[in-house]
Protein backbone atom coordinates (compact mmCIF):
# COMPACT_ATOMS: atom_id res chain seq x y z
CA UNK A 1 -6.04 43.44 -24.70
CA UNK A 2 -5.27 39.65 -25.13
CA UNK A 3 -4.56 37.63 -22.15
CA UNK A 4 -1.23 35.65 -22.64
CA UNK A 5 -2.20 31.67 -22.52
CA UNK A 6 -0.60 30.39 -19.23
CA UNK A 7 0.82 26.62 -18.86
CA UNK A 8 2.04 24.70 -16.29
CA UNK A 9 5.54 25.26 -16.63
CA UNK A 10 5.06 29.01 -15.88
CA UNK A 11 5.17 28.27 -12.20
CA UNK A 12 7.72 28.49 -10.30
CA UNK A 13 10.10 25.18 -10.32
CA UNK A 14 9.17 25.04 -6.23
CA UNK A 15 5.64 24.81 -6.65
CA UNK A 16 6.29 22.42 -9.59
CA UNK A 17 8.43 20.05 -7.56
CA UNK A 18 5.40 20.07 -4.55
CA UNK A 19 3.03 19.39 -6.75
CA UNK A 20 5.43 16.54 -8.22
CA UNK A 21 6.00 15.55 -4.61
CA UNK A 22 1.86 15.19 -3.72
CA UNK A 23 1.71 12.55 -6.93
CA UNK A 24 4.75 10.93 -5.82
CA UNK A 25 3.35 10.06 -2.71
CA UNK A 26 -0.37 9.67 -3.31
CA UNK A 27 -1.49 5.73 -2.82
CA UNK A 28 -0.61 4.73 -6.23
CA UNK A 29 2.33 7.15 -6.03
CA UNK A 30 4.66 4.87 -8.54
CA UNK A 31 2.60 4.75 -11.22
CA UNK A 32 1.13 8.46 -10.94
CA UNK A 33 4.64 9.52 -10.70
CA UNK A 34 5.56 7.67 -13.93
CA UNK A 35 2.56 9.33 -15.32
CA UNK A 36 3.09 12.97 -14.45
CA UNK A 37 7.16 12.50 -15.63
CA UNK A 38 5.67 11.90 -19.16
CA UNK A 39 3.43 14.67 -19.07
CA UNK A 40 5.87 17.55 -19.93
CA UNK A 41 9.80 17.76 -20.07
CA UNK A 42 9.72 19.87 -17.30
CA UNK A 43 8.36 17.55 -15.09
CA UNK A 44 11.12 15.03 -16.36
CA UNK A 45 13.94 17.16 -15.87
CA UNK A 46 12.49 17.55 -12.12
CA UNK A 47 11.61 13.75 -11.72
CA UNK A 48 15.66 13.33 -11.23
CA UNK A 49 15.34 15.60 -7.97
CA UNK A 50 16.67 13.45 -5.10
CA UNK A 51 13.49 14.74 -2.82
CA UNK A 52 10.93 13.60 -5.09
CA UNK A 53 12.67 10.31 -5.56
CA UNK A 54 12.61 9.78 -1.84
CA UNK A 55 8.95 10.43 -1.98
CA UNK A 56 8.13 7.90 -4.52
CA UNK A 57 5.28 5.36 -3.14
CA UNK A 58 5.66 1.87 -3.75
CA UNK A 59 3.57 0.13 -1.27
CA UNK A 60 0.84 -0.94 -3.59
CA UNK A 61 3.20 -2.32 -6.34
CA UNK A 62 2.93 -5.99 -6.82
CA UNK A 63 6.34 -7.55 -7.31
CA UNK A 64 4.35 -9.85 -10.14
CA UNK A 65 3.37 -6.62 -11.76
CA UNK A 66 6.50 -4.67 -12.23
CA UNK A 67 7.39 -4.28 -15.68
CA UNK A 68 11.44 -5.19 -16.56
CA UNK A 69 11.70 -1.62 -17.22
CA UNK A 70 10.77 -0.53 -14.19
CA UNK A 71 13.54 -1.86 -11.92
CA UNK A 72 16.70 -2.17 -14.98
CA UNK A 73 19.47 0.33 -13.91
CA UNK A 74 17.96 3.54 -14.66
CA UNK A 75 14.26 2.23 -13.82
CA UNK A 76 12.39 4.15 -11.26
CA UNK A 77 12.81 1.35 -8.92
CA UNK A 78 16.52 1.59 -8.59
CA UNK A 79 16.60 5.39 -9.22
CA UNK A 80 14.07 6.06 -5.97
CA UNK A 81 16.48 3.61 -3.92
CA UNK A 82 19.92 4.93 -4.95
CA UNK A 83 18.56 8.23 -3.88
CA UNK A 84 17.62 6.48 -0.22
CA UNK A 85 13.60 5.95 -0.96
CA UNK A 86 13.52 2.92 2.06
CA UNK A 87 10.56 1.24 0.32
CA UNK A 88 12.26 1.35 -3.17
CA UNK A 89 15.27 -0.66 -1.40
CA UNK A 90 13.27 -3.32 0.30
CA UNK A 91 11.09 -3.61 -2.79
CA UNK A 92 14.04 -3.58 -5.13
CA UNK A 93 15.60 -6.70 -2.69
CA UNK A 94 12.31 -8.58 -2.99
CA UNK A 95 12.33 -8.56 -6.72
CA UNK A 96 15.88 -9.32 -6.83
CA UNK A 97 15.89 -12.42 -4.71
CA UNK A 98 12.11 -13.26 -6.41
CA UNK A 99 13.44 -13.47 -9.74
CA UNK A 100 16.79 -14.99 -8.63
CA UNK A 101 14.54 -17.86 -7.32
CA UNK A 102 12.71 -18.18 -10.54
CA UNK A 103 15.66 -18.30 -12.39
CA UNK A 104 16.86 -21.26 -9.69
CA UNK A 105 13.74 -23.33 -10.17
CA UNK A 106 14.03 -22.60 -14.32
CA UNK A 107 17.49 -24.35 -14.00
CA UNK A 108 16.34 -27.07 -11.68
């Protein structure tokens, strides 16, 4: 009898979203988060879940390294904070007034 190949998405969305939740808030959580969403569109459809965007870790992302992308209006910066991620919110503030003071000194 032939074994039926099993994948990922055969578990249940639960376990799915845990295991999401673990990379969300490992030390490099942003970026492994970002990573696992473009694994399979399951895991994007779940990377949307408010939970998991509360669990999002941002304490080792450099405000010099973010990527415009990454904090525009549907970036994972501003997606983790509308959904109450505390870090996200104080991280999206610092690159806010950061780049509003570049833009100041560019004008000077």
């Amino acid at each position: 009898m032939k074994r039926r190949r099993r994948s990922i998405s055969d578990l249940n969305s639960d376990v799915l979203k845990v295991i999401i939740i673990f990379a969300a808030k490992s030390a490099d959580g942003a970026a492994t988060f970002a990573r696992a969403t473009s694994i399979c569109k399951l895991f994007k459809e779940l990377a949307n879940d408010t939970d998991i965007l509360k669990a999002v870790e941002f304490s080792n992302v450099m405000i010099a390294g973010i990527d415009g992308s990454f904090w525009q209006s549907n970036g994972l910066l501003i997606r983790c904070a509308r959904a109450g991620n505390v870090i996200a919110c104080n991280l999206h503030l610092k690159v806010f007034f950061h780049s509003s003071m570049y833009k100041s000194c560019l004008n000077s």
